[in-house]
N, C-alpha and C. Protein backbone atom coordinates (compact mmCIF):
# COMPACT_ATOMS: atom_id res chain seq x y z
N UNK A 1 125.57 82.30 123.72
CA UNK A 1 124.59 83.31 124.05
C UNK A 1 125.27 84.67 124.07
N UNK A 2 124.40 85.73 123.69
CA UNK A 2 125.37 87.10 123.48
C UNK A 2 125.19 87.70 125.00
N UNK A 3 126.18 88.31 125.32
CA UNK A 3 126.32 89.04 126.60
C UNK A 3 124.93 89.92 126.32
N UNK A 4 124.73 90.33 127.94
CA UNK A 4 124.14 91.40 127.87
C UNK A 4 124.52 92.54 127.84
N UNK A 5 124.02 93.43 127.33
CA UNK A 5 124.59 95.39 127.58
C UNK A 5 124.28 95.38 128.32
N UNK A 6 125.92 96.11 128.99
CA UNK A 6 126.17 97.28 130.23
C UNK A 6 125.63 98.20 129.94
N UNK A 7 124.69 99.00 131.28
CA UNK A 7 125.48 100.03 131.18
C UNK A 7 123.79 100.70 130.29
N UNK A 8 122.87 101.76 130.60
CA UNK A 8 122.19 102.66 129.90
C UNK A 8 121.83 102.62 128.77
N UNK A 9 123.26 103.53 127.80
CA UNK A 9 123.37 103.84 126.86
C UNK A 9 123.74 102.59 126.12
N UNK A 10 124.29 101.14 126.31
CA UNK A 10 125.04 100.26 125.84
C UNK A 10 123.39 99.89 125.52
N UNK A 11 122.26 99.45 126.60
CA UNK A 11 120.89 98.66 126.77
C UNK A 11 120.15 99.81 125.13
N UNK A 12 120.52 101.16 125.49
CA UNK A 12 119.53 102.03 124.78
C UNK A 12 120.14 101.58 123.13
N UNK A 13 121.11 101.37 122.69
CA UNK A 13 121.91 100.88 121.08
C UNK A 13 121.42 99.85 120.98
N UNK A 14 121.25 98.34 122.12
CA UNK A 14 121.24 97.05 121.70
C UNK A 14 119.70 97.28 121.41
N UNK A 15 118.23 98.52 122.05
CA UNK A 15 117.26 98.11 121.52
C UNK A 15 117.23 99.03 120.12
N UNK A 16 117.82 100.17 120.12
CA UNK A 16 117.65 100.73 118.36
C UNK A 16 118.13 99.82 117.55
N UNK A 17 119.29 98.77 117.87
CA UNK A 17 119.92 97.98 116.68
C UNK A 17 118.71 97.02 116.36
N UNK A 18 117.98 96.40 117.67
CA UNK A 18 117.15 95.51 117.23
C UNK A 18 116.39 96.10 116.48
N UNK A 19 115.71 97.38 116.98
CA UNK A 19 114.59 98.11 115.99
C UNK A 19 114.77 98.22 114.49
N UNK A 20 116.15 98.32 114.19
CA UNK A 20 116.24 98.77 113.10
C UNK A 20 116.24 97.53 112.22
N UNK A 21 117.16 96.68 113.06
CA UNK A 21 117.05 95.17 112.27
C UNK A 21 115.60 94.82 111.97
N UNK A 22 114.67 95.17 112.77
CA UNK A 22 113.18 94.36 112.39
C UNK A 22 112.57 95.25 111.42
N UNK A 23 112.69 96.13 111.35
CA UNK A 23 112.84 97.59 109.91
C UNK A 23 112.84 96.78 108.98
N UNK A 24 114.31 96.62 108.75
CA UNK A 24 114.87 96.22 107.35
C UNK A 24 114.25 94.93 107.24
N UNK A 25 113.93 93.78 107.88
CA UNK A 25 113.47 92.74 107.97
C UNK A 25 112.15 92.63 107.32
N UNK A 26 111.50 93.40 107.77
CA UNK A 26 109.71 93.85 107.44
C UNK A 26 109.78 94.60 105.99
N UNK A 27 110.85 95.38 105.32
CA UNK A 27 110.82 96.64 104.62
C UNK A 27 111.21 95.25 103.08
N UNK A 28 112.05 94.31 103.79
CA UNK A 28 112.42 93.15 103.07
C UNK A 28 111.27 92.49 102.42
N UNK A 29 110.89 92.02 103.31
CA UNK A 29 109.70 90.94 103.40
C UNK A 29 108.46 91.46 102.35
N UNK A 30 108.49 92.73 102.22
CA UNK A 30 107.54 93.15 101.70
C UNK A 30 107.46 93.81 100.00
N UNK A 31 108.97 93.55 99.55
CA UNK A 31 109.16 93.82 98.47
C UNK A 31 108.95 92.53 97.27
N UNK A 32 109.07 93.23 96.29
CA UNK A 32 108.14 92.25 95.62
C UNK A 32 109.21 91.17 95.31
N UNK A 33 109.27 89.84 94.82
CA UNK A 33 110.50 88.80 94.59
C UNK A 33 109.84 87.62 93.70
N UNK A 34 111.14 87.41 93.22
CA UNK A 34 110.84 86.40 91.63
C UNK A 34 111.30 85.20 91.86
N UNK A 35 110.22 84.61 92.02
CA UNK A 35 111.03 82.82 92.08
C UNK A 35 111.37 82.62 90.46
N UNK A 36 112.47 82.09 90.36
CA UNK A 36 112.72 80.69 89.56
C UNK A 36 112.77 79.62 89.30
N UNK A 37 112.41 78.76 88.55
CA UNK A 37 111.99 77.52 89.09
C UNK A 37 112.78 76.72 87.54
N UNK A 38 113.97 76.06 87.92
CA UNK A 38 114.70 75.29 87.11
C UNK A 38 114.37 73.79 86.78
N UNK A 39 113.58 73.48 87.95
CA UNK A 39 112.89 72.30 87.12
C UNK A 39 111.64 72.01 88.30
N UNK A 40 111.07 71.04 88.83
CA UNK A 40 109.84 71.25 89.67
C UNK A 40 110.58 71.15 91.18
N UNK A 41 109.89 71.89 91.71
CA UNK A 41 110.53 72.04 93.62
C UNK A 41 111.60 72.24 93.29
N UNK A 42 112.43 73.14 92.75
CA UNK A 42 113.74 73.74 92.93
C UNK A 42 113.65 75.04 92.59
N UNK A 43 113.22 75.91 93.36
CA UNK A 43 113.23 77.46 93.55
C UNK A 43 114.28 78.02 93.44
N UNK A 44 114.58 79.45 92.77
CA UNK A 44 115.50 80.13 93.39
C UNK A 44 115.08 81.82 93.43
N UNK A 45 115.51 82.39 94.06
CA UNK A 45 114.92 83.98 93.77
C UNK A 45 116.02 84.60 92.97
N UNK A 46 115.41 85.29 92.45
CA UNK A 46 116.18 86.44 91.24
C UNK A 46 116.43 87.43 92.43
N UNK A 47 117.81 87.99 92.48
CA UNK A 47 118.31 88.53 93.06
C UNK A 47 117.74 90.11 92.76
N UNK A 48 117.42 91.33 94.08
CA UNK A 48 117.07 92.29 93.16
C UNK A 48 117.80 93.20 92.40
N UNK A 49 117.51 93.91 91.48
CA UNK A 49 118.45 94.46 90.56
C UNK A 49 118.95 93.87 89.83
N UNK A 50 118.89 92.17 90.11
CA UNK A 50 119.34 91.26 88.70
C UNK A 50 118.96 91.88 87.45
N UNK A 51 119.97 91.57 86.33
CA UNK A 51 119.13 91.62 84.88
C UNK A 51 118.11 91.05 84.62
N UNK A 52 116.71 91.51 84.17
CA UNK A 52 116.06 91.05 83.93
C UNK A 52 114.72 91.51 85.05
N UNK A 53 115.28 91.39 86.25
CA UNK A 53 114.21 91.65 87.35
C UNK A 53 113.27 92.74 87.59
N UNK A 54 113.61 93.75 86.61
CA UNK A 54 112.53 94.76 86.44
C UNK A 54 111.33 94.52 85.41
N UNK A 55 111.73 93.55 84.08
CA UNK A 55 110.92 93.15 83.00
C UNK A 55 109.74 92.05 83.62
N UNK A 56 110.30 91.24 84.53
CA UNK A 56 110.01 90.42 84.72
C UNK A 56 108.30 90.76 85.84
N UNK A 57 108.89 91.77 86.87
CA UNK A 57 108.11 91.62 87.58
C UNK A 57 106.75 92.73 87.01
N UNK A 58 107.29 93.53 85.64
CA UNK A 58 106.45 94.60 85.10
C UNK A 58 105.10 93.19 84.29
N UNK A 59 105.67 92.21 83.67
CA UNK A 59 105.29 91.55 83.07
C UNK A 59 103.90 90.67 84.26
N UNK A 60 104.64 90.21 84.91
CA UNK A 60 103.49 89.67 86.44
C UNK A 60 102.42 90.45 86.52
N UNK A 61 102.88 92.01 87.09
CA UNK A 61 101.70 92.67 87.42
C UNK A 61 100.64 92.95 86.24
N UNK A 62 101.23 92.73 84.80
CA UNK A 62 100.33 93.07 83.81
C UNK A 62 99.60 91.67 83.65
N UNK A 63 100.23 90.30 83.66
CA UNK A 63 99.26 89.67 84.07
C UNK A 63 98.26 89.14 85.25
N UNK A 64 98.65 89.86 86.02
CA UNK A 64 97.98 89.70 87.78
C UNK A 64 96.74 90.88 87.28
N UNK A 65 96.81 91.72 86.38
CA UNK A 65 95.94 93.13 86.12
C UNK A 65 94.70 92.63 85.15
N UNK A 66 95.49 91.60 84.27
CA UNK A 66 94.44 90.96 82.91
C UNK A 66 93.75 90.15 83.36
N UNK A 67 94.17 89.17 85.19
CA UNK A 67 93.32 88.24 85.75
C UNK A 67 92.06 89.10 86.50
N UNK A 68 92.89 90.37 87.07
CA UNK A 68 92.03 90.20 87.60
C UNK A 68 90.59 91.32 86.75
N UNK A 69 90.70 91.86 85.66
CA UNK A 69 89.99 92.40 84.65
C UNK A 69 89.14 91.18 83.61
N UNK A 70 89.92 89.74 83.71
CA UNK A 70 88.36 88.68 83.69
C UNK A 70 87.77 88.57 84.66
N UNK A 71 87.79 88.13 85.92
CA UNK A 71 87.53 88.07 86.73
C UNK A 71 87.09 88.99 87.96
N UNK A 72 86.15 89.81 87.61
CA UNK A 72 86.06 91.54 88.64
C UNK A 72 85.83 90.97 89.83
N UNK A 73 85.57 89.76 90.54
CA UNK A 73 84.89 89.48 91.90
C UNK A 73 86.87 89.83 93.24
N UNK A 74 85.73 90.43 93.85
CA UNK A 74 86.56 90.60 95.01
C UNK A 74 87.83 89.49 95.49
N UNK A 75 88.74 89.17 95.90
CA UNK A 75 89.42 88.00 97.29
C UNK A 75 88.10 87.66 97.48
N UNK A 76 87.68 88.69 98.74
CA UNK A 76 86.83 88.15 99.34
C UNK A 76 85.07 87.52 99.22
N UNK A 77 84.76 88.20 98.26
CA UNK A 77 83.91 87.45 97.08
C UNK A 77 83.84 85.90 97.04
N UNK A 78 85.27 85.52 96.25
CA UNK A 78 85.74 84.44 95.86
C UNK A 78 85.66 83.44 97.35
N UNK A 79 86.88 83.93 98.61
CA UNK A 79 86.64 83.41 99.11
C UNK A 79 85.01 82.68 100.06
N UNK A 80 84.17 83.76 99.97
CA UNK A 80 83.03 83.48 100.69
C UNK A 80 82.02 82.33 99.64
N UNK A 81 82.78 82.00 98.56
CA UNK A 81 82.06 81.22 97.38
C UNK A 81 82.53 80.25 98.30
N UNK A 82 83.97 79.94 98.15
CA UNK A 82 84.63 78.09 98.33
C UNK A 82 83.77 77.81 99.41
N UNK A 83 83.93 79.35 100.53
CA UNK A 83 83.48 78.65 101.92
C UNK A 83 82.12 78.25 101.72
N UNK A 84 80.92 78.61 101.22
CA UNK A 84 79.68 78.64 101.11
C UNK A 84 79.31 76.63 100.41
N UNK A 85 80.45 76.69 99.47
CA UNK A 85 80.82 75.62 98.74
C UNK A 85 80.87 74.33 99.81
N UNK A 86 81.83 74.72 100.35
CA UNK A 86 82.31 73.45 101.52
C UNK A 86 81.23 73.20 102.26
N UNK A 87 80.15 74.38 102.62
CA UNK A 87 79.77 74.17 103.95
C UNK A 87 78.30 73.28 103.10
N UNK A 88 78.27 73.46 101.85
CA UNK A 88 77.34 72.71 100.87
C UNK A 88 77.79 71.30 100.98
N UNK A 89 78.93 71.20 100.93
CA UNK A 89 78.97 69.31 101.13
C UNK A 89 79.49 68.93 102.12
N UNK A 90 79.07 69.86 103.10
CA UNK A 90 78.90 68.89 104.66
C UNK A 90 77.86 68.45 104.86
């Protein structure tokens, strides 16, 4: 278990360090990332700035753009279909 900070100024660093850690954590989490998939259930992420990782993810969004240009209905559209769906074969 980690000691606690002494001491004010020691308490006032251990909560900016946390702050900042949950920063980068969240700032992480939210960037975009490339699975690989070498054969079935074996993932790996493309590291960012890998070669390749800028083509790759330009290529996604142009097809995430062409899905969703067949398809104009909202998320939530869609979702209120399945649900409407389900509640049809109860």
């Amino acid at each position: 278990m980690k000691d606690q900070p002494k001491g004010a100024m020691a308490r006032a660093t251990a909560m900016a360090e946390g702050a900042a850690t949950a920063m980068r954590r969240r700032q992480r989490d939210r960037e975009p990332r490339v699975l690989l998939y070498r054969k079935p259930g074996d993932p790996r992420v493309l590291a960012p700035g890998a070669k390749g990782q800028d083509r790759v993810l330009e290529v996604a969004e142009k097809m995430v753009a062409l899905a969703d240009e067949a398809d104009p209905q909202t998320r939530r559209q869609r979702r209120a279909q399945r649900s409407a769906a389900r509640e049809g074969d109860a």
